[in-house]
Each structure stands twice: as structure tokens, then as C-alpha cells.
N, C-alpha and C. Protein backbone atom coordinates (compact mmCIF):
# COMPACT_ATOMS: atom_id res chain seq x y z
N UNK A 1 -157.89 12.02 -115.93
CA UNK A 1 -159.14 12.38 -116.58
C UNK A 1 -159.19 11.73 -117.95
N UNK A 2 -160.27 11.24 -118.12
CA UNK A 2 -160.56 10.97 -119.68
C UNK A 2 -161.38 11.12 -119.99
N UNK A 3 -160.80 11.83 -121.45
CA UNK A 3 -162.23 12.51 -122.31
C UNK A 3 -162.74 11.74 -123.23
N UNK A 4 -162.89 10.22 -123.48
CA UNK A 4 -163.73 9.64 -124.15
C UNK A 4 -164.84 9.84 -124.45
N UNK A 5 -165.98 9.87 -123.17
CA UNK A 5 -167.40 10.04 -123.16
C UNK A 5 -167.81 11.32 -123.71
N UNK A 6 -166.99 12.49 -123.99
CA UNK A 6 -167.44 13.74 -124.62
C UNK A 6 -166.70 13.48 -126.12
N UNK A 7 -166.31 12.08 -126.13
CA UNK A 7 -165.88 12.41 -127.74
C UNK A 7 -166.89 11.38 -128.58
N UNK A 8 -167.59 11.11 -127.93
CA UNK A 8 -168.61 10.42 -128.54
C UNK A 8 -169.88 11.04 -128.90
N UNK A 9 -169.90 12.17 -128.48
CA UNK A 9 -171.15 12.93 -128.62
C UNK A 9 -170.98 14.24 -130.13
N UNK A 10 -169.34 13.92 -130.51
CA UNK A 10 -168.93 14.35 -131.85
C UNK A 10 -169.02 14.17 -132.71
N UNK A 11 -169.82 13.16 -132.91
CA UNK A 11 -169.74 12.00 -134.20
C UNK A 11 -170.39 13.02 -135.09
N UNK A 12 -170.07 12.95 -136.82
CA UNK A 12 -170.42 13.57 -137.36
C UNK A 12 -172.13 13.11 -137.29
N UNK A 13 -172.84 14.11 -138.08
CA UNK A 13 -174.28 13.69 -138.24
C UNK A 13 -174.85 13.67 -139.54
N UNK A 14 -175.21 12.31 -140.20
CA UNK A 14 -175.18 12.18 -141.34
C UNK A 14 -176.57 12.62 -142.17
N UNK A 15 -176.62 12.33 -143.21
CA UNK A 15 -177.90 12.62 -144.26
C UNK A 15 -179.05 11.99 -143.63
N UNK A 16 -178.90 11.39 -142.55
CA UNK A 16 -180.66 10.56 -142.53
C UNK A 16 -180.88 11.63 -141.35
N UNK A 17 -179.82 12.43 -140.72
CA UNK A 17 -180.26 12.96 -139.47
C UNK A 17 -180.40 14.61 -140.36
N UNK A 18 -180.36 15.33 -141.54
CA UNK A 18 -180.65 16.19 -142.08
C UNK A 18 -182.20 15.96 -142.96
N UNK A 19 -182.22 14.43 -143.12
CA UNK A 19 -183.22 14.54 -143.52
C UNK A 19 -184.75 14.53 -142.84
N UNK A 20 -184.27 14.51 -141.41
CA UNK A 20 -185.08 14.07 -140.41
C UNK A 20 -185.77 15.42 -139.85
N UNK A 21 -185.17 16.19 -140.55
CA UNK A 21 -185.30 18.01 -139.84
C UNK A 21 -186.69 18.13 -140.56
N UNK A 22 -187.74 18.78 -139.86
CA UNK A 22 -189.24 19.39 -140.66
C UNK A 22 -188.99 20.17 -141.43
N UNK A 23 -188.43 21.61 -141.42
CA UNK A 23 -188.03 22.40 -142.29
C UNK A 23 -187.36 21.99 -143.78
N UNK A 24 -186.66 21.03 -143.64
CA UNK A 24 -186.11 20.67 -144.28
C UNK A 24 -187.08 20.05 -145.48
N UNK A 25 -187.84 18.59 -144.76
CA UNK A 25 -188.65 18.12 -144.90
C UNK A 25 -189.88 18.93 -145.93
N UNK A 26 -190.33 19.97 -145.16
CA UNK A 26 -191.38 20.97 -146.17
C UNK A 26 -190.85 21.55 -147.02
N UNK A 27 -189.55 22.16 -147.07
CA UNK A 27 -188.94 22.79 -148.57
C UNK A 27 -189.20 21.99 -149.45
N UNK A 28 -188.75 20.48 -149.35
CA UNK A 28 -188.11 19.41 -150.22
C UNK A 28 -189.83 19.03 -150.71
N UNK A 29 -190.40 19.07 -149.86
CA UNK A 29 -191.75 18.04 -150.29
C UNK A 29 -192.67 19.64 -151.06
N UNK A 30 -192.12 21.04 -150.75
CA UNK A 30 -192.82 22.15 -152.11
C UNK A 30 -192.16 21.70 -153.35
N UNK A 31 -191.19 22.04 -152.92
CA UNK A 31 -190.20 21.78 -154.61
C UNK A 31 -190.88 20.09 -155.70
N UNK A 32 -190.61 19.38 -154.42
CA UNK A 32 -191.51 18.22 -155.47
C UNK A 32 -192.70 18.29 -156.02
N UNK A 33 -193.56 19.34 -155.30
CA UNK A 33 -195.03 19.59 -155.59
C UNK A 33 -195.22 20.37 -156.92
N UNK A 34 -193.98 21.02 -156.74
CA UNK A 34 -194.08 21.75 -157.45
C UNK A 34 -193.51 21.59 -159.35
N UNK A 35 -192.51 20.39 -158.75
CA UNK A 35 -192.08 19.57 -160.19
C UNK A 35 -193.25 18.72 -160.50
N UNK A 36 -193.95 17.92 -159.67
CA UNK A 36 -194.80 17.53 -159.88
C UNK A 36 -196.39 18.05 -161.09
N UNK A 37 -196.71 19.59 -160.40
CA UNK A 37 -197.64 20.07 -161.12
C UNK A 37 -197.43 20.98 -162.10
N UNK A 38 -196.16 20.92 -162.88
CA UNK A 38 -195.59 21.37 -163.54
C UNK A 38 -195.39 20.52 -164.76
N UNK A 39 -195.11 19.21 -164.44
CA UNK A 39 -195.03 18.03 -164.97
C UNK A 39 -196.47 17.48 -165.95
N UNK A 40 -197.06 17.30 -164.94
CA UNK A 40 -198.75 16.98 -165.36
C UNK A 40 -199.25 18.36 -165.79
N UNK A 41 -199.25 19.55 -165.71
CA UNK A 41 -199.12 20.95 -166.42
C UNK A 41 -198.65 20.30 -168.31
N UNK A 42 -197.59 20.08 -168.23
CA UNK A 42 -196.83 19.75 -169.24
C UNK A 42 -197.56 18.51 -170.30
N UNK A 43 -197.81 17.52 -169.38
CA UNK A 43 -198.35 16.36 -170.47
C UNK A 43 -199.92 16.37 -170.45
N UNK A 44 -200.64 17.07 -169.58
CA UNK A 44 -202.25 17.36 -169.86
C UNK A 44 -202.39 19.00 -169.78
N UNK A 45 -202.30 19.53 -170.99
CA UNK A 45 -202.89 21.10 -171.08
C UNK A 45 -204.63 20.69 -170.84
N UNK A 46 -204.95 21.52 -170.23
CA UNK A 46 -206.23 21.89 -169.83
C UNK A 46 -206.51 22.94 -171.25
């Protein structure tokens, strides 16, 4: 028997495949929204 073919399916899973997650994706893109209008908050007072 050889277990090659199930050791290939181990591979670690890197940052492009965490960044690829939606959830992930929508936290990251509030938080920027949110530095964002915080930012322009900051250099144009209304």
C-alpha cells in the first residue's frame, strides 16, 4: 500500500487560500471602511 496520494491533499493552506474566504473578505473590507471614514472624518470636519 502507498499512502502518497492522501499525503498530498495535506499540504498546508496558505494566506491567498484565507484570503479567498467571504467572511473573511467582509470583516477585512468593514474595518477598512471603517479606517477609511474615520480618516476623511479626520481631515474634512463637516
Amino acid at each position: 500500500m502507498n499512502d502518497e496520494p492522501a499525503q498530498i491533499h495535506d499540504e498546508p493552506r496558505g494566506c491567498l487560500f484565507a484570503l479567498s474566504q467571504p467572511p473573511l473578505m467582509f470583516f477585512l473590507a468593514f474595518i477598512a471602511t471603517l479606517i477609511l471614514v474615520t480618516a476623511v472624518h479626520d481631515l474634512y470636519r463637516w
